[in-house]
Protein backbone atom coordinates (compact mmCIF):
# COMPACT_ATOMS: atom_id res chain seq x y z
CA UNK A 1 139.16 41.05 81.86
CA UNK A 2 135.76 39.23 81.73
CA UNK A 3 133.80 40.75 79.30
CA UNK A 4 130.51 40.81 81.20
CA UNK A 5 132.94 42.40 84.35
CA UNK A 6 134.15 44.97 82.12
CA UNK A 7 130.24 45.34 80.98
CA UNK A 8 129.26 46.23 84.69
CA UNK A 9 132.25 48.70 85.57
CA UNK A 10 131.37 50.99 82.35
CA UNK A 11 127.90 50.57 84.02
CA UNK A 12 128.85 51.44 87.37
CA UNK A 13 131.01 54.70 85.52
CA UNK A 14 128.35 55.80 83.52
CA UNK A 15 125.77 55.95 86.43
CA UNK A 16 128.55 57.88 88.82
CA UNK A 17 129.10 60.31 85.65
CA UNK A 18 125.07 60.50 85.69
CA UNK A 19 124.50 60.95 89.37
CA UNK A 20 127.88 63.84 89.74
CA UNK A 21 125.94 65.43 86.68
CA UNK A 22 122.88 65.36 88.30
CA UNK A 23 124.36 66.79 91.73
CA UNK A 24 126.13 69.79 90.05
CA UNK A 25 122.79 70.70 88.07
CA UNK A 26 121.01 70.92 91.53
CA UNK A 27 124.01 72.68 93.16
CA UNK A 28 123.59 75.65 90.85
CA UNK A 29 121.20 78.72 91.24
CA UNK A 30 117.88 78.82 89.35
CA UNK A 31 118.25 81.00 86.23
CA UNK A 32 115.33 83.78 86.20
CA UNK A 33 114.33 85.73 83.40
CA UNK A 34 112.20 89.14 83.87
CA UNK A 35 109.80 88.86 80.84
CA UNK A 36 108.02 92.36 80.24
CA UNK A 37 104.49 92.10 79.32
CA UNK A 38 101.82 94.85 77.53
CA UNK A 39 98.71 93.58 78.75
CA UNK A 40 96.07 94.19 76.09
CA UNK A 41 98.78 96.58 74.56
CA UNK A 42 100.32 93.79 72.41
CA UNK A 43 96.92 94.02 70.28
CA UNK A 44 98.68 97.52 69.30
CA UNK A 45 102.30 96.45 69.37
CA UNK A 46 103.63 95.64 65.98
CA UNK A 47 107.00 94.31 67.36
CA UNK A 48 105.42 92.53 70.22
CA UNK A 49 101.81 90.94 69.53
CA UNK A 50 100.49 87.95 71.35
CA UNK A 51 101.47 85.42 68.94
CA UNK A 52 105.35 86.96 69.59
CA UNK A 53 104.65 86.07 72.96
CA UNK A 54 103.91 82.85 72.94
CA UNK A 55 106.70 82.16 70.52
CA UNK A 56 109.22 83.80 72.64
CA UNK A 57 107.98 81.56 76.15
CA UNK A 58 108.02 78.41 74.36
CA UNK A 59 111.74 79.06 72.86
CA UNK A 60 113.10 80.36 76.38
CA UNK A 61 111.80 76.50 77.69
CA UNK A 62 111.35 77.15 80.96
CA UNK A 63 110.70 74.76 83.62
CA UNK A 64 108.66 76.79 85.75
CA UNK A 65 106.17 79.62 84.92
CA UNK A 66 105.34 82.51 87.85
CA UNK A 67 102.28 84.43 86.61
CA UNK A 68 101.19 88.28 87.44
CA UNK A 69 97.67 86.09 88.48
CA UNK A 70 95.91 84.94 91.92
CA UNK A 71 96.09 81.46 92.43
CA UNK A 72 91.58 81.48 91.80
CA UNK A 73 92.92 83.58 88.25
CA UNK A 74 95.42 80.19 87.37
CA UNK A 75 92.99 77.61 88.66
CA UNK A 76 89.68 79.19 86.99
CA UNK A 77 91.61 80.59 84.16
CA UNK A 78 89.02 82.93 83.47
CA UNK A 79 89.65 85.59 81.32
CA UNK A 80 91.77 88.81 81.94
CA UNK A 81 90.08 92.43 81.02
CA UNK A 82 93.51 94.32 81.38
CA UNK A 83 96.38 91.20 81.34
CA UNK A 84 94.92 89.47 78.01
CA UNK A 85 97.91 87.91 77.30
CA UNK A 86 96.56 85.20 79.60
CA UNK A 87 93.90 83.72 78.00
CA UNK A 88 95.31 84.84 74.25
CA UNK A 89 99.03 83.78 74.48
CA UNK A 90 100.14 81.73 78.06
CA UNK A 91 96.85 79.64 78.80
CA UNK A 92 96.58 77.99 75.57
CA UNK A 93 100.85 76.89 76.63
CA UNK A 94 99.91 75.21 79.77
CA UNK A 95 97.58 72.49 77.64
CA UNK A 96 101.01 72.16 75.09
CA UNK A 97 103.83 71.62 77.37
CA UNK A 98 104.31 70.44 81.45
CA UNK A 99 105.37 73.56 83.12
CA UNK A 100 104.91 74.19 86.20
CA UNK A 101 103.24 77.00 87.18
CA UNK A 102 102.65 79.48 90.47
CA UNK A 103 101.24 82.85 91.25
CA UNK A 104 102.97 85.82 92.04
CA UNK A 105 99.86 88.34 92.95
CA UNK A 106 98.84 87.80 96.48
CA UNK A 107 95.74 85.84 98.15
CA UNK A 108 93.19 87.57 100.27
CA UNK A 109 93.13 89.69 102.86
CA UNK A 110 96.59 90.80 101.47
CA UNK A 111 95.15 91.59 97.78
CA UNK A 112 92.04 93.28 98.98
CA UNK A 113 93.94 95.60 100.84
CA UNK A 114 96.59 96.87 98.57
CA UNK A 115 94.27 96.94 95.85
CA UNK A 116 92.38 99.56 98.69
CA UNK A 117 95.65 100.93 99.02
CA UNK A 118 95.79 102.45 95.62
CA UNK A 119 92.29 103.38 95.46
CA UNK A 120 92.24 104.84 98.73
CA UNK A 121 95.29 107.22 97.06
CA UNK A 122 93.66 107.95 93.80
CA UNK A 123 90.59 108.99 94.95
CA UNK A 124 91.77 111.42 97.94
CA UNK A 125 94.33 112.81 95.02
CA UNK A 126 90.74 113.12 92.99
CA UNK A 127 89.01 115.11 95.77
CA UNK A 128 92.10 117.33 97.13
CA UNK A 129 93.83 117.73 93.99
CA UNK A 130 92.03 116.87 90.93
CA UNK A 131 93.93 118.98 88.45
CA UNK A 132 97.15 117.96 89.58
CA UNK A 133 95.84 114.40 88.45
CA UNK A 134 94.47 115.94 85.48
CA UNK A 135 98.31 116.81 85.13
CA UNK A 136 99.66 113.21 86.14
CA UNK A 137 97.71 111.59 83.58
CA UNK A 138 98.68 113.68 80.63
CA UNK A 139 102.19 112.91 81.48
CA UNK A 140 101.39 109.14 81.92
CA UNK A 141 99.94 109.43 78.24
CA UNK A 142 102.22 110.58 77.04
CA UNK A 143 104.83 108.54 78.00
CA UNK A 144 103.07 105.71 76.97
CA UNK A 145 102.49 107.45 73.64
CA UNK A 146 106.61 107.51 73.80
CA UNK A 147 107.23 104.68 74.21
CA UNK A 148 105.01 103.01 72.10
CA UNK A 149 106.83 104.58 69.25
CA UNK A 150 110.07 103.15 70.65
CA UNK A 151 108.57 99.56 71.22
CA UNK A 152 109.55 98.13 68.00
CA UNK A 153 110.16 94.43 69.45
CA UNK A 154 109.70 92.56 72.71
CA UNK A 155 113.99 93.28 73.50
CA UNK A 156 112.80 97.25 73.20
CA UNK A 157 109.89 96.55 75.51
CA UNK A 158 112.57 94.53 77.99
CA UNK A 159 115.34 97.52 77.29
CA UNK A 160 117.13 99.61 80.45
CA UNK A 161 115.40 102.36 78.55
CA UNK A 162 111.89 101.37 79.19
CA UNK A 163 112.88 100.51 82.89
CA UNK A 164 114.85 103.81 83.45
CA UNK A 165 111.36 105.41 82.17
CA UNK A 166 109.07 103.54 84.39
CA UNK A 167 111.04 103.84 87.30
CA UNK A 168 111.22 107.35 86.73
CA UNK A 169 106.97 107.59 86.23
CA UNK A 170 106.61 105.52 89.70
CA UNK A 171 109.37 107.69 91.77
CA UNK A 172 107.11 110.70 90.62
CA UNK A 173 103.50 109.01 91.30
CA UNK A 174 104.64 108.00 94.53
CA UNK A 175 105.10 111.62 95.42
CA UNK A 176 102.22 112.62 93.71
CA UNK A 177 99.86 110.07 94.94
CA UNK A 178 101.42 109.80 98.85
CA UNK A 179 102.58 107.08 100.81
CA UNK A 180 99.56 104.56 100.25
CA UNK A 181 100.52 104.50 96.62
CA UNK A 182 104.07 104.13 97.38
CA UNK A 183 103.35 101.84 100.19
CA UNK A 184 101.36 99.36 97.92
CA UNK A 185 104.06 99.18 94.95
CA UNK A 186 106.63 98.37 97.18
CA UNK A 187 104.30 95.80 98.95
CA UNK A 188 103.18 94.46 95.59
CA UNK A 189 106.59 94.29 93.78
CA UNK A 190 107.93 92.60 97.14
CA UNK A 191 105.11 89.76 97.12
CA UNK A 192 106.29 89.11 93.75
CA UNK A 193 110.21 89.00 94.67
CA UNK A 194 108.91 86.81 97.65
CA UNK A 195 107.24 84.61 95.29
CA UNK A 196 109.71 84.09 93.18
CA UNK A 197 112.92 83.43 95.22
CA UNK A 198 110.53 80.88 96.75
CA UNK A 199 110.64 79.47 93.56
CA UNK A 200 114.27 79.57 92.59
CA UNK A 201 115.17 78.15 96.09
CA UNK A 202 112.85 75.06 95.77
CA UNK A 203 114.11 74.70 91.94
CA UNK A 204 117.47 74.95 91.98
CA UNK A 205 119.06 74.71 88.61
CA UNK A 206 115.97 75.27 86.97
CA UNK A 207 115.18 77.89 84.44
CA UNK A 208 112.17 80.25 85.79
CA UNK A 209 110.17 82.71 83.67
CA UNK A 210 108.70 85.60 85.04
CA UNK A 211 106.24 87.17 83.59
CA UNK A 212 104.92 90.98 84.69
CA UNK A 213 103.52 93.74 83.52
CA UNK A 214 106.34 96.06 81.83
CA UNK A 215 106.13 98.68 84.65
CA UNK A 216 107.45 95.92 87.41
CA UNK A 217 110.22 95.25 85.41
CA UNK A 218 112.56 97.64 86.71
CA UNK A 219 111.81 97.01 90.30
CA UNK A 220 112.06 93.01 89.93
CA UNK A 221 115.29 92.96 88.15
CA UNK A 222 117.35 95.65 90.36
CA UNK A 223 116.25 93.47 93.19
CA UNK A 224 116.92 90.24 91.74
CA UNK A 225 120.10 91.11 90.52
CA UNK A 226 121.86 91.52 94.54
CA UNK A 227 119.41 87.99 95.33
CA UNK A 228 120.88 84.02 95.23
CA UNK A 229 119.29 83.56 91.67
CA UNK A 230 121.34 83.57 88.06
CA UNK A 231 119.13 86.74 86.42
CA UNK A 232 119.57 86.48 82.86
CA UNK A 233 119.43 89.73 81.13
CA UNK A 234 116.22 89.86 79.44
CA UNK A 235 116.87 92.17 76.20
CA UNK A 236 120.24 90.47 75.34
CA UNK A 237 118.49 86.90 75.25
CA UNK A 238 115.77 88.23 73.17
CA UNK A 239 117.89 89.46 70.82
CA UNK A 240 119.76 86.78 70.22
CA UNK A 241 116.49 84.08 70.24
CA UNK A 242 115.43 86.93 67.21
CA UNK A 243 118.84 86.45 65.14
């Protein structure tokens, strides 16, 4: 055979090979991964300070980022009071590598009124009840005091344990607090979900990186486990990125 025939069939092979690669990459579901957060905790977690952070995002690689943030909080990327982690460990990222970024927390009116949602809850539980949320926040305490002790790296933070815990503490402050608070979380968590399977669908084969505050953890994973995405289990991959 002609060697400049034979030249142009390995061509023609290599870009079929190429384009069937490419087609089975898109055919399979985005991967998530649940990331646990500590807000300004991680100032006060040994096992699991910012810097860990922002090692652990940049050697999961994700292609896409979905942020416990408004889309004003991304855009502006003003600083965080409570989630610090922004502006200490993920905003400093988003300068260093291309990934593509959305919002899970909700735009107005729907933020405003959840938001009134639990402080519409807290404060009638202040004026009916307060020493029964004298009570709840002793017990909140202390469980964070708990687990603090057990938080000895970022797989700990990501653990069933920590999730079993948290969904236990929100079960019992949604019967504390009534039906607003319980209405809100389960509003809240499903924005997120929304978000995020909005993601995987418009992504797929991509690798997606969630990243919450600890207590949604349980909520987002037992939900995204029975959804059309590949959930990778959080505390197994962090253990072995550690080894």
């Amino acid at each position: 055979m002609h060697r400049n025939t034979l030249a142009v069939l390995i061509g023609i092979v290599l870009t079929l090979v190429g384009m069937n690669a490419g087609f089975a990459d898109d055919s399979k579901p985005a991967e998530v991964i649940v990331l646990s957060t500590l807000h300004q905790l991680h100032d006060q977690t040994e096992g699991y300070t910012f810097q860990d952070l922002s090692q652990i995002i940049e050697q999961i690689r994700p292609d896409l980022l979905a942020l416990e943030l408004t889309a004003g909080d991304i855009e502006s990327r003003r600083d965080q009071p409570t989630k610090q982690e922004y502006q200490r460990s993920v905003f400093p990222l988003l300068d260093k590598h291309p990934y593509e970024v959305i919002p899970l927390e909700p735009p107005d009116p729907l933020y405003s009124e959840l938001v009134g949602f639990f402080r519409a809850s807290s404060e009638q539980l202040r004026e009916q009840s307060p020493a029964v949320l004298d009570t709840f926040n002793i017990y909140a305490n202390t469980l964070y005091q708990l687990l603090s002790e057990r938080w000895v790296s970022a797989a700990a933070v990501n653990s069933p344990e920590t999730d079993v815990l948290f969904e236990s503490k929100h079960r019992f402050q949604s019967t504390i607090f009534g039906p607003l608070e319980a209405r809100a979380w389960e509003e809240w968590n499903e924005h997120f979900l929304r978000q995020i399977l909005a993601a995987a669908a418009a992504n797929p084969g991509g690798r997606i990186l969630v990243l919450v505050g600890a207590e949604h953890g349980y909520w987002l994973r037992a939900h995204l486990e029975t959804s059309a995405v590949n959930l990778l289990d959080t505390e197994r991959l962090l253990d072995h990125l550690s080894d």
